[in-house]
Every structure is written in C-alpha cells, then in structure tokens.
Protein backbone atom coordinates (compact mmCIF):
# COMPACT_ATOMS: atom_id res chain seq x y z
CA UNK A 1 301.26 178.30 203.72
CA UNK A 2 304.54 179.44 202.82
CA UNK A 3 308.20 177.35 202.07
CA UNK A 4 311.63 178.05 201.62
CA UNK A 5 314.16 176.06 199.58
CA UNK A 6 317.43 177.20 199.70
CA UNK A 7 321.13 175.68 197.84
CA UNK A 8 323.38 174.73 200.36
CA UNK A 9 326.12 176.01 198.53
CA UNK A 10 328.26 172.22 199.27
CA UNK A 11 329.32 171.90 195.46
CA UNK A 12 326.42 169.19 194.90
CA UNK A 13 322.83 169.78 194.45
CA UNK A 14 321.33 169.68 198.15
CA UNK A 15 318.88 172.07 199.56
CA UNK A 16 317.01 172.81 202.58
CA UNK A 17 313.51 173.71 202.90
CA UNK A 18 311.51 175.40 206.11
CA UNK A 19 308.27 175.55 205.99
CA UNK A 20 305.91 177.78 208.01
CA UNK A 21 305.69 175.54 210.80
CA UNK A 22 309.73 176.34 211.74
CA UNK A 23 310.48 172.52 210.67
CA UNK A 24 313.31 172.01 208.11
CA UNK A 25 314.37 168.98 205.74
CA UNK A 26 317.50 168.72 203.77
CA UNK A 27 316.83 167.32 199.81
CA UNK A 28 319.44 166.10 197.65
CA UNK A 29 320.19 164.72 194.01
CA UNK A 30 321.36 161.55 193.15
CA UNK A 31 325.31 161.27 192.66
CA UNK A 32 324.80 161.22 189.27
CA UNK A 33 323.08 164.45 188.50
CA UNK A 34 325.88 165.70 191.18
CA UNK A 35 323.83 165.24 194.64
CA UNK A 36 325.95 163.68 197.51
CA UNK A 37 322.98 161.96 198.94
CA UNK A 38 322.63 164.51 201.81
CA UNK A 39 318.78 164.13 202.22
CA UNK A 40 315.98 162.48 200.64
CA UNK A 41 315.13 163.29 196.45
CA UNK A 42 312.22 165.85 195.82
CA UNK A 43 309.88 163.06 194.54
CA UNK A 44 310.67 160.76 197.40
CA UNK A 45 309.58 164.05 199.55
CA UNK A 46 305.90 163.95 197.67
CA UNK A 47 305.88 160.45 198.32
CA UNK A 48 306.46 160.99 201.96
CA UNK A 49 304.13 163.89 202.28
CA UNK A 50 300.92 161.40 200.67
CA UNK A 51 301.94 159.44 203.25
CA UNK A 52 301.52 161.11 206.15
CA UNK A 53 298.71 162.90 204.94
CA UNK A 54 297.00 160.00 204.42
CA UNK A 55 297.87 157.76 207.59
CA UNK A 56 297.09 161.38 209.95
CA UNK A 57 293.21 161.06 208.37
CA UNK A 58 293.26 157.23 208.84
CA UNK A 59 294.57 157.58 212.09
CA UNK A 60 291.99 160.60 213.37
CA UNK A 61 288.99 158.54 211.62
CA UNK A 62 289.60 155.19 213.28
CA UNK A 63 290.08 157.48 216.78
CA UNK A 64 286.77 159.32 216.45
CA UNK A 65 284.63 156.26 215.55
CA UNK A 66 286.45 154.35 218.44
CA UNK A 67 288.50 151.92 216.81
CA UNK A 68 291.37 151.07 219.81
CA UNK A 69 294.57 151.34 217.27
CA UNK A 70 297.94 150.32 218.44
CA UNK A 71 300.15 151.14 215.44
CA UNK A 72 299.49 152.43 212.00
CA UNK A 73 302.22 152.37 208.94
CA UNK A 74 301.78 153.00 205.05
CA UNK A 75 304.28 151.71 202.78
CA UNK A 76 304.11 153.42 199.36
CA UNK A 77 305.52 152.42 196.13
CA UNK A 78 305.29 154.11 192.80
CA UNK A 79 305.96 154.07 188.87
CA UNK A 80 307.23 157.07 187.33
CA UNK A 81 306.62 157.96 183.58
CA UNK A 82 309.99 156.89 181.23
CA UNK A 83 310.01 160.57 179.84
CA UNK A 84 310.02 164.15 181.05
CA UNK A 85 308.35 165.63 183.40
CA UNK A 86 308.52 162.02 184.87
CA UNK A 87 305.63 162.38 187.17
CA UNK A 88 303.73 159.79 189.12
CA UNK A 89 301.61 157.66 187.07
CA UNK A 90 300.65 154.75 189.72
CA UNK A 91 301.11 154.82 193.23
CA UNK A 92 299.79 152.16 195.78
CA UNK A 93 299.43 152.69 199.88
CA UNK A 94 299.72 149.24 202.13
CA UNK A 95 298.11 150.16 205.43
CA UNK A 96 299.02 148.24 208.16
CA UNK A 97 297.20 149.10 211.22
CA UNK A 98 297.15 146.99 214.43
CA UNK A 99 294.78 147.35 217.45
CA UNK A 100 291.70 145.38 219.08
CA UNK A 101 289.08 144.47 217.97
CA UNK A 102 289.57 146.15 214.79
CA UNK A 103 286.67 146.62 212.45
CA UNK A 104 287.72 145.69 208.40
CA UNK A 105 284.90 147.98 207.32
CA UNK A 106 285.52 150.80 209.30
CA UNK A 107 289.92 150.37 208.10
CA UNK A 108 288.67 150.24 205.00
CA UNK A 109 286.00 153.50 204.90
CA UNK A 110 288.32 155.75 206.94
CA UNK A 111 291.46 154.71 204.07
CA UNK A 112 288.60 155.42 201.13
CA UNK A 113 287.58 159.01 202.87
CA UNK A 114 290.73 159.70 203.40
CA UNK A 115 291.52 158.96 199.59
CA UNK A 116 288.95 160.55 198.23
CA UNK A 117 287.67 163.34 200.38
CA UNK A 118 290.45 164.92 203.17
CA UNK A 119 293.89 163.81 201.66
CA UNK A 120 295.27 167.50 199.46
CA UNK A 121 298.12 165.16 198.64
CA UNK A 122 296.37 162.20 197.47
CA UNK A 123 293.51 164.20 195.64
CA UNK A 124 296.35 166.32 193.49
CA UNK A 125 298.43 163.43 192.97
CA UNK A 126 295.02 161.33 191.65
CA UNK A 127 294.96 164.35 188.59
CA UNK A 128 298.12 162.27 186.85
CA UNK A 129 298.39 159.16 188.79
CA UNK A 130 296.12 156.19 189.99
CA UNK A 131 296.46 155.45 193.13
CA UNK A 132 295.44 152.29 195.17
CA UNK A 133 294.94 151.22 198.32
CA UNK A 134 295.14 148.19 200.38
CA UNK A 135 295.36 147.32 203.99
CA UNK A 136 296.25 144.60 206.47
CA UNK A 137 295.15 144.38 210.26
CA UNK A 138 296.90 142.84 213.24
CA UNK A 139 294.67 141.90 216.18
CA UNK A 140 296.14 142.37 219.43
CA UNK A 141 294.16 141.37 222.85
C-alpha cells in the first residue's frame, strides 16, 4: 500500500493525498497554523479512517451471520493529549445500526471482533489510546 501527499502550493498549508486505489482527499490546517480550511485536519483523517474500518467489519459480520441491517453509522469522539505529539489518548465509537429483527448479542460481538481482531486502525490506535464502544439499535418491521 502506497500514498502520496503533496503541498498544494495555495500559500496555506493544504495537501492532497492519493492513495493506491486512484482516490484522492484534500487535508488542511487550521487558520491559525495558516490552513484555509480546504479539507479535513490530518487527525480528523485517522479519525475517519477508524471509522470506516470499523463500521465495513461490523457491517460484513452482521451480513454473514444474517442479521437484515438497514443502516449502520459510527459517531466518534476523541481526547487528545495537552502536549506534543498530541496523540489520541481516548476515543469512543456510538454504533447505530438499524434493521429487523436485530440481535443485541450478535451487534455487540461483531463491534468487539471488529475491535479487537480485524480493525488495523483500531488495533494501532489501542497502542496509545483506549478506545470504547457502544451501540444503539433501531427496529424496523
């Protein structure tokens, strides 16, 4: 797997990253370290990539042990540390999944597995942050 972040050159601080897969983002600073919020901040980026790394595994667990989900959305907040490097120390995942006849267990074992067994992101970011989950399930007929 390969990326490439390059300066825009627009005076500020924004960039834009490709990665293998032909797909580009654009990243930016905050106005004041100079960014002209262009695009999303690096760490927002990580925060975005747990995310879908972890709802793709929810998502393809609840599928192959038949759970009949509708809709499936994570929303992620985190604490930074006060000092540099100001990584992640907590993070915390809401699932919300929808569907019928929804099975609590089976939410909560594919959200675990993913967590702790098929999420890269998740299972790097647990080496200087904890990270918890939660969920919350809509029935549907």
């Amino acid at each position: 797997m390969q990326a490439t972040v390059e300066w825009t050159g627009s005076g500020g601080v924004a960039f834009v990253a490709h990665a293998d897969s032909g797909h580009g983002v654009v990243m930016d600073g905050s106005p004041d370290i100079g960014g002209h919020n262009l695009g999303a901040r690096p760490m927002e980026m990580v925060l975005m990539g747990l995310g879908g790394c972890s709802s793709i595994d929810v998502l393809m667990i609840l599928q192959k042990s038949r759970q009949d989900v509708r809709s499936c959305r994570v929303e992620i907040s985190a604490e930074r540390a006060e000092q540099d490097p100001k990584v992640f120390t907590e993070i915390h995942l809401q699932f919300f999944v929808t569907g019928k006849d929804l099975d609590p267990r089976r939410v909560a074992h594919a959200i675990q597995l993913s967590a702790d067994k098929y999420c890269s992101v998740s299972i790097m970011l647990a080496k200087t942050a904890k990270i918890t989950h939660d969920y919350t399930l809509t029935a549907v007929d």
